[in-house]
Protein backbone atom coordinates (compact mmCIF):
# COMPACT_ATOMS: atom_id res chain seq x y z
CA UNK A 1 0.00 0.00 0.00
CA UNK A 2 0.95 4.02 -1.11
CA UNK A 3 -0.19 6.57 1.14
CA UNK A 4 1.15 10.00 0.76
CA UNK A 5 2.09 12.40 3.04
CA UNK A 6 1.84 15.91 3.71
CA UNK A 7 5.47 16.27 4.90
CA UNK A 8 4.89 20.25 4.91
CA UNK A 9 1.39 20.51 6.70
CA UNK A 10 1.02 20.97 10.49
CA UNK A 11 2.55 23.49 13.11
CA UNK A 12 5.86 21.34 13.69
CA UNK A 13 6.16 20.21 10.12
CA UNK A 14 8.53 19.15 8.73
CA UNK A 15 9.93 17.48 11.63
CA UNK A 16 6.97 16.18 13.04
CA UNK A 17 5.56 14.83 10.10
CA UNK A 18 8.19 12.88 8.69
CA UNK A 19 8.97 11.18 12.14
CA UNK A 20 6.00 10.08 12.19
CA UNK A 21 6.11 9.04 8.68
CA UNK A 22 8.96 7.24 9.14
CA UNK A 23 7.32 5.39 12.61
CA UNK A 24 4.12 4.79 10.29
CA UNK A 25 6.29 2.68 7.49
CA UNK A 26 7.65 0.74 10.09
CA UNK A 27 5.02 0.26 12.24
CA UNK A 28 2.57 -0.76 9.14
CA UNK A 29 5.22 -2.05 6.82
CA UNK A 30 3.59 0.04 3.73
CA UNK A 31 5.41 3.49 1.31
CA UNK A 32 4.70 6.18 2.77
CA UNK A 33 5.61 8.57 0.03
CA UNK A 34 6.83 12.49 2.16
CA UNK A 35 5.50 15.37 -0.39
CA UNK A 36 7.19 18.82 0.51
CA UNK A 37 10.61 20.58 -0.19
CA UNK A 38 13.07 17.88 -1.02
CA UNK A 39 15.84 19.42 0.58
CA UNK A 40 14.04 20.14 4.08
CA UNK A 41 12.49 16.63 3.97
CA UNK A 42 15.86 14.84 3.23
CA UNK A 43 17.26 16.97 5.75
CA UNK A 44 14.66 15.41 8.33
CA UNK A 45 15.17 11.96 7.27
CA UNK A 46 18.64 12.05 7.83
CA UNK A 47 17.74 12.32 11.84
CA UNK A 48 15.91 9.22 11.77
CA UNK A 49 16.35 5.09 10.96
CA UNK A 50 14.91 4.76 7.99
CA UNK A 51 16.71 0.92 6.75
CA UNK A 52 14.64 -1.35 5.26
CA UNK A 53 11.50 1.34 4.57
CA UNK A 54 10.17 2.27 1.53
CA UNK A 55 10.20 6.31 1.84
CA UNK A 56 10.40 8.04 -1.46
CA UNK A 57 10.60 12.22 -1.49
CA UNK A 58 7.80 13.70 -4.24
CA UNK A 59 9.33 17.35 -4.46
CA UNK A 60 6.56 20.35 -3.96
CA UNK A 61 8.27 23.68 -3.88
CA UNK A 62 4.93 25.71 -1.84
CA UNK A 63 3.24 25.60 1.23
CA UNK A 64 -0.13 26.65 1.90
CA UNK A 65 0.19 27.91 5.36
CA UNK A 66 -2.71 27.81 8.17
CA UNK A 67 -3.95 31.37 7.81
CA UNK A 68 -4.21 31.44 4.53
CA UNK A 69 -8.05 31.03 2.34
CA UNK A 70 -7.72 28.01 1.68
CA UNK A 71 -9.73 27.64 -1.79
CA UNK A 72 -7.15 31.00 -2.86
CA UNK A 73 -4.25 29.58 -1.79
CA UNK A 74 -4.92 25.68 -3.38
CA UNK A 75 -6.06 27.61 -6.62
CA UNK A 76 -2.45 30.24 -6.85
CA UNK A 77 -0.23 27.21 -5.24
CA UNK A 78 -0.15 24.37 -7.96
CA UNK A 79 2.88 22.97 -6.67
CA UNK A 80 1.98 22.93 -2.53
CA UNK A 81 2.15 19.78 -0.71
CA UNK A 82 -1.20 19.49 -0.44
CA UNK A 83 -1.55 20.21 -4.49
CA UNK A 84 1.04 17.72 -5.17
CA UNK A 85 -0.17 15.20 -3.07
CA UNK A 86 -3.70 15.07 -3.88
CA UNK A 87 -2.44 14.76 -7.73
CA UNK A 88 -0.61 11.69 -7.03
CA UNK A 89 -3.68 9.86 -5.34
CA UNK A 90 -5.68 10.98 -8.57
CA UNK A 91 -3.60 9.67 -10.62
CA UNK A 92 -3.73 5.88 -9.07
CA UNK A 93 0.26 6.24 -8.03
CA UNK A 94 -1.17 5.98 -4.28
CA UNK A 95 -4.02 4.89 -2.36
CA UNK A 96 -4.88 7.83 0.28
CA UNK A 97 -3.85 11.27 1.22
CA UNK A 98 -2.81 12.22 4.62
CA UNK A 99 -2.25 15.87 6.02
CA UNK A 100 -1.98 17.75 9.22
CA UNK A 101 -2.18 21.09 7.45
CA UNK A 102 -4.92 23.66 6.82
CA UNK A 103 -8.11 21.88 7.05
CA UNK A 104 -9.84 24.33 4.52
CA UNK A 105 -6.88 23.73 2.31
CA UNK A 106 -7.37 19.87 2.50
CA UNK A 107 -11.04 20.13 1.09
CA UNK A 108 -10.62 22.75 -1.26
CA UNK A 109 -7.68 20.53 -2.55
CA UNK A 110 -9.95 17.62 -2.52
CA UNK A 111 -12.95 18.97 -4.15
CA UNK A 112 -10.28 20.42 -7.31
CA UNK A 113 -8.25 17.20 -7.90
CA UNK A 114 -10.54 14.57 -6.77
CA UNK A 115 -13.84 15.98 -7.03
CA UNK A 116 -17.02 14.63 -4.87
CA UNK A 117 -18.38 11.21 -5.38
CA UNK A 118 -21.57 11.15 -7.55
CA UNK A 119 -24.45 11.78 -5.81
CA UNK A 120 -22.63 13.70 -2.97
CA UNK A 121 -23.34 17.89 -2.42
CA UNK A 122 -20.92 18.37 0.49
CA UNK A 123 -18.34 16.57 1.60
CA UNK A 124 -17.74 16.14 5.60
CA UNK A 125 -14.95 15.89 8.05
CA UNK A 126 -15.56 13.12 10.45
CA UNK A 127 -13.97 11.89 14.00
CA UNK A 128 -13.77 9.15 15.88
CA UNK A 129 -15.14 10.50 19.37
CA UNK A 130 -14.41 8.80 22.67
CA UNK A 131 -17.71 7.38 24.93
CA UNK A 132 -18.07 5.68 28.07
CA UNK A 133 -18.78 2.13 26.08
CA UNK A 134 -15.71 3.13 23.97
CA UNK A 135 -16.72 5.46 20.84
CA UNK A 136 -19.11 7.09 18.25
CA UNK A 137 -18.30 8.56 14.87
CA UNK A 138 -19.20 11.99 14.92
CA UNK A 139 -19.54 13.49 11.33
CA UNK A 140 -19.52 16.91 9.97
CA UNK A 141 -16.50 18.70 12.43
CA UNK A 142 -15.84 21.53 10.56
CA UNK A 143 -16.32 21.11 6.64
CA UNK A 144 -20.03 22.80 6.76
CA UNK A 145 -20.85 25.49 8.67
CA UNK A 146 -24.31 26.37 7.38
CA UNK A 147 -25.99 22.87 5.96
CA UNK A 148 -29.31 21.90 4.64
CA UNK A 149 -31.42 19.42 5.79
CA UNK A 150 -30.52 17.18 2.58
CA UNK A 151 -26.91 17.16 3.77
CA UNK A 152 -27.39 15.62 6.91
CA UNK A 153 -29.37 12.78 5.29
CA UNK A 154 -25.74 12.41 3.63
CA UNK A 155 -23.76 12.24 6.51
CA UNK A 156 -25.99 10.33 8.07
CA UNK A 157 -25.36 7.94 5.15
CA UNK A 158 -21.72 8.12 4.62
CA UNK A 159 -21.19 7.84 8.13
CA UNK A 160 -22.86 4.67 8.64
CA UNK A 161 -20.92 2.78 5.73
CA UNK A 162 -17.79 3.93 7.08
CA UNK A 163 -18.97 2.89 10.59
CA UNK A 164 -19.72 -0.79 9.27
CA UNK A 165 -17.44 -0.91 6.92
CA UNK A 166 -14.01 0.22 8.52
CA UNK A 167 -15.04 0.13 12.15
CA UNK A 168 -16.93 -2.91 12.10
CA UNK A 169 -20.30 -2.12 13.95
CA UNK A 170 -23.41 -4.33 12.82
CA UNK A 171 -26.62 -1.66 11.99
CA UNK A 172 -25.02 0.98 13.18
CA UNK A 173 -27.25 3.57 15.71
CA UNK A 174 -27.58 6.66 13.72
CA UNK A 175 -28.78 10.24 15.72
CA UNK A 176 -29.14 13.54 15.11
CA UNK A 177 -27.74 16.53 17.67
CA UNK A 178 -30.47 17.87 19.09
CA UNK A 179 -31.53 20.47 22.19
CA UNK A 180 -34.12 17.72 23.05
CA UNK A 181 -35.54 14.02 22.77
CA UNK A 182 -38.26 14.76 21.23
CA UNK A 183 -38.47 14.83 17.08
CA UNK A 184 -40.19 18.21 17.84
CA UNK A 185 -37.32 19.48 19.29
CA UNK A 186 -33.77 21.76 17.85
CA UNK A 187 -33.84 24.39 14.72
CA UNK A 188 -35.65 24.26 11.60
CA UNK A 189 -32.82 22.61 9.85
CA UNK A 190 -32.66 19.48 12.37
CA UNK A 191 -36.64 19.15 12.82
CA UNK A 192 -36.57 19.02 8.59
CA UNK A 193 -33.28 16.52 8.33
CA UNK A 194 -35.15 14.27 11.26
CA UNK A 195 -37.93 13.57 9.26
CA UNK A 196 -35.78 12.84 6.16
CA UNK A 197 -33.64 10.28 8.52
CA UNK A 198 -36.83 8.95 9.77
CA UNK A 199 -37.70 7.72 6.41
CA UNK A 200 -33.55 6.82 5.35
CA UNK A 201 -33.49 3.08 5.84
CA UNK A 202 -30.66 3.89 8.44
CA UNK A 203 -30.91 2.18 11.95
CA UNK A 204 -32.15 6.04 13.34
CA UNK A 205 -32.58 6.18 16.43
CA UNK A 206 -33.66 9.55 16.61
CA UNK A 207 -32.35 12.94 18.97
CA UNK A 208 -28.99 12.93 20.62
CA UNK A 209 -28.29 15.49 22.96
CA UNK A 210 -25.15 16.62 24.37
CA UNK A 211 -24.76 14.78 27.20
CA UNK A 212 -25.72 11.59 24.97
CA UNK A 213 -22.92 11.72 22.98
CA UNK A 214 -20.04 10.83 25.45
CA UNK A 215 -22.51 8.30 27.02
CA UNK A 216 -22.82 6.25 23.70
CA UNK A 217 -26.22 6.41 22.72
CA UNK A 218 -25.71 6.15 19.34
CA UNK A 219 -22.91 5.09 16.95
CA UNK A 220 -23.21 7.75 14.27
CA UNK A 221 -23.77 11.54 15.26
CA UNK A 222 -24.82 13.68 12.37
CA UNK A 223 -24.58 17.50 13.04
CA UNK A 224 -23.50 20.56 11.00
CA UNK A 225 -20.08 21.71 10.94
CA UNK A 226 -20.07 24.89 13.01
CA UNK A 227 -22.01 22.81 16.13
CA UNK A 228 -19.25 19.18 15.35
CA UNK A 229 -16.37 21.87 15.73
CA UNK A 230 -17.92 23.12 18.62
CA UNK A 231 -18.76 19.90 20.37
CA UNK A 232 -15.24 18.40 19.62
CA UNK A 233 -12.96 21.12 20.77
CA UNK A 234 -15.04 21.99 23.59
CA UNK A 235 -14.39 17.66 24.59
CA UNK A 236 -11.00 18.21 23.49
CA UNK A 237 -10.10 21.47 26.54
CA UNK A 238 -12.14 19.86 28.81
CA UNK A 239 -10.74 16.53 28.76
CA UNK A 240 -7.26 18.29 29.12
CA UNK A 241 -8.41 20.45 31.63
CA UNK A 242 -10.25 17.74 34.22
CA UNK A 243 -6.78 16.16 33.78
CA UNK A 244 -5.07 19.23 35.07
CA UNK A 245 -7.75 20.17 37.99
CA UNK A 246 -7.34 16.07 38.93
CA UNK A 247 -3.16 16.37 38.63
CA UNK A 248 -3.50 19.61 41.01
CA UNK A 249 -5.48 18.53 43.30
CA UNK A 250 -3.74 15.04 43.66
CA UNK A 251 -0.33 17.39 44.63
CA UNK A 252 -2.16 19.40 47.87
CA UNK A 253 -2.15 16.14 49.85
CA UNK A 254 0.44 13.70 50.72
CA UNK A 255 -1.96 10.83 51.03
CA UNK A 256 -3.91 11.57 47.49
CA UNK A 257 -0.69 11.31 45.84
CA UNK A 258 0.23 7.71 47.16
CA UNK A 259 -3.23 6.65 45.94
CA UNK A 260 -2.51 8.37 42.03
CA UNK A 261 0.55 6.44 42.60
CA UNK A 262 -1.18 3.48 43.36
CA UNK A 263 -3.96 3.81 40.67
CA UNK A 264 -1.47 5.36 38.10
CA UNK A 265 -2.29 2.46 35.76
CA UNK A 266 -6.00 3.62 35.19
CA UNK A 267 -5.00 6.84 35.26
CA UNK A 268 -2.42 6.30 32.31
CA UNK A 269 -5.39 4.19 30.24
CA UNK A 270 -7.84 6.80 31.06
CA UNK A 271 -5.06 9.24 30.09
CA UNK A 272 -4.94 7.37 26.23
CA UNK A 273 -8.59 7.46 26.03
CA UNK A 274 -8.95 10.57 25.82
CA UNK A 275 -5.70 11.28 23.82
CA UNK A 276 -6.71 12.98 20.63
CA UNK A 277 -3.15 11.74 19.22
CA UNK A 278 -4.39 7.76 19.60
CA UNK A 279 -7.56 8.85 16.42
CA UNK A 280 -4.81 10.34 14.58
CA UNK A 281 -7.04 11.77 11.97
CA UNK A 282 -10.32 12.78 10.57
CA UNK A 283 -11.34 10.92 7.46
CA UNK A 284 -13.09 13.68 4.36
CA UNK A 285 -15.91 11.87 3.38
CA UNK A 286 -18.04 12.78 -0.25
CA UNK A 287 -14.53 13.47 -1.98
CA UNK A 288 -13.61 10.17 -4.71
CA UNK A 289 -10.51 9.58 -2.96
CA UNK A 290 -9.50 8.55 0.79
CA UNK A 291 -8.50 11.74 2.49
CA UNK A 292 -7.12 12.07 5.97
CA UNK A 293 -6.94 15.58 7.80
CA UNK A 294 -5.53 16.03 11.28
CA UNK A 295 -4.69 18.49 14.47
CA UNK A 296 -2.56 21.25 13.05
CA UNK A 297 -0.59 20.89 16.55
CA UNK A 298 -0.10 16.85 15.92
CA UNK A 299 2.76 15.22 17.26
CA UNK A 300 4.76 12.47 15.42
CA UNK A 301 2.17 9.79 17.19
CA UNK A 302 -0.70 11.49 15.93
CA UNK A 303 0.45 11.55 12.69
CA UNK A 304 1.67 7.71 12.55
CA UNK A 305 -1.79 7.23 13.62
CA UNK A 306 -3.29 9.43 10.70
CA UNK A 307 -1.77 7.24 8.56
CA UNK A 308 -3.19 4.46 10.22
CA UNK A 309 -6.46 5.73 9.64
CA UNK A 310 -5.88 5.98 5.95
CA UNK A 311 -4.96 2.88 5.69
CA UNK A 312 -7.68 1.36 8.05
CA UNK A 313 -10.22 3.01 5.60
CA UNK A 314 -8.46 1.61 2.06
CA UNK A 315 -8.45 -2.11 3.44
CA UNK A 316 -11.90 -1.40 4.47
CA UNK A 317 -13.09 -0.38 0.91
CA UNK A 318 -14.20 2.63 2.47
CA UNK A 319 -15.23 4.29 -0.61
CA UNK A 320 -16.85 1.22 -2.21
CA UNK A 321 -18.46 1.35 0.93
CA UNK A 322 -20.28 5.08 0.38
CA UNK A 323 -20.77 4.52 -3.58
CA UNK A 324 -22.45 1.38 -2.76
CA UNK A 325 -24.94 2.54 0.23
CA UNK A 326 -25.55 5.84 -2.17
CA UNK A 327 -26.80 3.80 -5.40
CA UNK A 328 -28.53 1.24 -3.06
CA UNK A 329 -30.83 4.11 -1.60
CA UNK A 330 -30.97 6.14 -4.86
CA UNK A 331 -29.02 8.79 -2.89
């Protein structure tokens, strides 16, 4: 298996991502092929093991930074990373594209070399979120700020093949964020989109609300982007921040700290849980191609992990997957 790079995107690139590019290879004995400035990547790769791997340099002289528009920048940089990269998957000389860069970038990038899959109006980021049972797939994160009620039907969709498909849940539980149980309940757009899931075929369970999510009540969680972002970043700080109050308060007494050191263990498996580094990466769904976008601030774990996502999603015929639930619902 091919899987290609971004060795330029992220806010520690390119270090950080060809480390973990290099770990990745190893770890999951596939090419990992580093797109970026040749002599900068090299100059990386000369810091790490790299016998036996299969790690070939594509050259790609521009960057497109994190602050930049992102459908601008992709259309005035032809030969960014990003660019590059998503050339090289259209062109069949690799299976999936991974990056850590500018999210925007990574869609508009998408949507002009590999185009959306027939059938599809918007593509969506998704995540793997962590619950109490173990985790949902939470699905659009940031891709769609203002949706219709016709795009959530196709999340809904998308996100239950790849659910099946690559994560292996049976009928997967779809919902719908909500303000309230009841169908009745949330805005305009999610009363509308309800009533279309209703009807889907999908195993729809109905309204999610916040505190359902982390709790596992369903396996798919369809939202628009603005209120995903929201919800995930908002899990992400506090997750990081009931860690801190928990570490501080374990240091004011002598006895508290003997029983973290005792119960360290859970602590440390709690501690992965809730590591955003372990998910690695947020899959693009609705673009003909298997796209991979992470944290800007990803560390070289988080990117070997990416990578593991991508290639997670190509064994599982992801895309296959999506066309095939699309035509078999007339989508």
């Amino acid at each position: 298996m091919k899987i290609v790079l971004d060795a330029m995107g992220g806010d520690y690139a390119p270090p950080v991502a060809v480390e973990g590019g290099v770990w990745a290879a190893r770890e999951y004995g596939i090419e990992v092929i580093l797109v970026g400035r040749e002599e900068e990547v090299r100059r990386e790769l000369a810091k790490c093991d790299t016998s036996g791997l299969s790690l070939p340099i594509v050259h790609a002289s521009q960057v497109i930074e994190m602050e930049e528009h992102p459908a601008a920048a992709v259309k005035a940089k032809k030969d960014s990373s990003m660019v590059v990269g998503m050339n090289l998957v259209k062109r069949g000389q690799a299976e999936a594209f991974v990056t850590m860069g500018n999210s925007g970038g990574a869609l508009a990038a998408a949507l002009f070399g590999l185009g959306r899959i027939r059938g599809i109006r918007r593509p969506a980021l998704s995540t793997v979120y962590p619950t109490t049972p173990g985790f949902c797939f939470m699905l659009d994160v940031g891709a769609n700020t203002d949706c219709k009620p016709e795009y959530l039907l196709q999340f809904a969709y998308m996100g239950a093949a790849y659910a099946e498909k690559v994560l292996g849940i049976a009928s997967p539980r779809v919902g719908i964020v909500s303000n309230g149980e009841e169908e009745t309940k949330g805005s305009i757009l999610v009363q509308e989109a309800h009533q279309l899931l209703k009807k889907s075929g999908l195993n729809f369970i109905g309204n999610v609300e916040g505190k359902d999510i982390p709790a596992g009540m369903a396996d798919v969680v369809v939202t628009d982007g603005f209120t995903g972002n929201v919800i995930a970043k908002l899990s992400e700080g506090l997750a990081a921040s009931l860690l801190g109050i928990i570490k501080e308060e374990v240091k004011k007494s002598p006895l508290a700290t003997v029983g973290a050191l005792l119960s360290k263990p859970a602590f440390d498996k709690v501690k992965k849980r809730l590591d955003y580094a372990e998910f690695g990466g947020a899959p693009l769904l609705g673009v003909d191609g298997v796209v991979i976008v992470g944290h800007g601030r990803s560390n070289a774990k988080a990117v070997k992990n990416a990578v593991r996502v991508a290639k997670r999603a190509v064994e599982g015929g992801m895309l296959a997957a999506i066309k095939d639930g699309l035509q078999d619902r007339r989508v």
